[in-house]
Protein backbone atom coordinates (compact mmCIF):
# COMPACT_ATOMS: atom_id res chain seq x y z
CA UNK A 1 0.00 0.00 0.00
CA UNK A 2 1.75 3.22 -1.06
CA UNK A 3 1.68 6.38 1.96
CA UNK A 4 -0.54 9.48 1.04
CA UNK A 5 1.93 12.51 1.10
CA UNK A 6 1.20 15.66 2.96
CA UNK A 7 2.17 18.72 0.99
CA UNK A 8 5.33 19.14 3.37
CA UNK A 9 6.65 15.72 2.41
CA UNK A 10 6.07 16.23 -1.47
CA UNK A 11 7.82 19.38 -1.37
CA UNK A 12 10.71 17.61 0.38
CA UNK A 13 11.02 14.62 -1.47
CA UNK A 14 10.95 16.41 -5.04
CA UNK A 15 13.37 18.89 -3.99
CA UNK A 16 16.93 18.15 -3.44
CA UNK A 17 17.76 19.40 0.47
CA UNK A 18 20.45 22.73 -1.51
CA UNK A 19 17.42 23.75 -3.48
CA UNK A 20 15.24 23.37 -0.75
CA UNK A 21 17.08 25.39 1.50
CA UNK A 22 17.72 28.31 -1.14
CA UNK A 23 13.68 28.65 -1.70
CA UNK A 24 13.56 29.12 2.21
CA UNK A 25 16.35 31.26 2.47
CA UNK A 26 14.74 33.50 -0.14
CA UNK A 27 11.59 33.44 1.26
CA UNK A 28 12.79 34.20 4.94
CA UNK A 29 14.87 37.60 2.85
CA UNK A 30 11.51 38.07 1.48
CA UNK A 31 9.63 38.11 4.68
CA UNK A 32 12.50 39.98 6.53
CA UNK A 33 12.72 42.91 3.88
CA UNK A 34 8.41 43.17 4.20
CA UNK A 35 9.24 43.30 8.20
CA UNK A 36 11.66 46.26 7.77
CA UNK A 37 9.70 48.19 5.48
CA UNK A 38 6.88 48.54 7.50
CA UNK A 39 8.66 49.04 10.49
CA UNK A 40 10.10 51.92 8.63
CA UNK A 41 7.01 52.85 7.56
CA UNK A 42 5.96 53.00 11.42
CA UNK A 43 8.70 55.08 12.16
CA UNK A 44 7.78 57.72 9.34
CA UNK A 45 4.48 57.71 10.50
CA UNK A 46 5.81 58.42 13.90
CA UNK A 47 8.18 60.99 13.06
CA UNK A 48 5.49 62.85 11.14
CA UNK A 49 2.91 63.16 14.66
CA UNK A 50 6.25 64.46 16.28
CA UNK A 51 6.79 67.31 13.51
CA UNK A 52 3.05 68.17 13.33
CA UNK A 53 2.78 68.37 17.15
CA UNK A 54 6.27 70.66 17.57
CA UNK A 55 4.59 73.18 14.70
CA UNK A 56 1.38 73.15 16.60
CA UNK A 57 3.41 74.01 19.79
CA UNK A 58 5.20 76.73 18.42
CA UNK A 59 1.98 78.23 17.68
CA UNK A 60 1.18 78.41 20.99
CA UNK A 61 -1.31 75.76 20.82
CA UNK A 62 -2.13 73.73 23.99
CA UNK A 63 -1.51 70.12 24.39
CA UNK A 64 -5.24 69.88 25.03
CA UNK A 65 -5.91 71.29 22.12
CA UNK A 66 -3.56 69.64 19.53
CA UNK A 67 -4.48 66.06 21.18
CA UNK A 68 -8.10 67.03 20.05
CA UNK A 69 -7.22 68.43 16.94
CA UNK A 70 -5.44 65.68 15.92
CA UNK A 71 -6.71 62.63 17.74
CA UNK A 72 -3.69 62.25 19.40
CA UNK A 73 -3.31 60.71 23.00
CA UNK A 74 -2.49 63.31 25.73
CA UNK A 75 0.29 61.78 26.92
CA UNK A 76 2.23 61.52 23.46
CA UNK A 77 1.65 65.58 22.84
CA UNK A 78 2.95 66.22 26.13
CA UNK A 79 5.89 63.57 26.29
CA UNK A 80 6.90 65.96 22.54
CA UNK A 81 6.40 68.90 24.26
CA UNK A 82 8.45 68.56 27.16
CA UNK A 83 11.61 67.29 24.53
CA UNK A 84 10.82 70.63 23.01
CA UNK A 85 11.74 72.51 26.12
């Protein structure tokens, strides 16, 4: 009686182990470039809330007031605008 194959074990026995390897190699570069960009992307987005909220400080906006302008959590205007000072 011949085994049913799961799709793991068809993949490994029609691929040599080298080739194998290489396919997961590239697909673990693949995943870890996706990772990077959007934690860069994060960090832009980040960045951005900072610059908005030290432009609304300097015009002598409150924290109260740029949190509900912009949605923003009080504690994240305030935590820029004592780096500002």
């Amino acid at each position: 009686m011949q085994k049913k194959l799961n799709n793991e074990d068809f993949i490994l026995e029609r691929f040599p182990d080298d080739v194998f390897h290489e396919m997961e190699k590239k697909e673990l570069k693949k995943e870890g470039i996706e990772q990077g960009r959007m934690q860069g992307i994060k960090q832009g987005i980040e960045q951005e809330k900072v610059e908005t909220i030290k432009t609304l400080l300097k015009k002598n906006m409150t924290s109260e007031e740029i949190a509900n302008l912009l949605n923003y959590e009080i504690e994240k205007v305030r935590q820029v605008e004592k780096s500002c000072k």
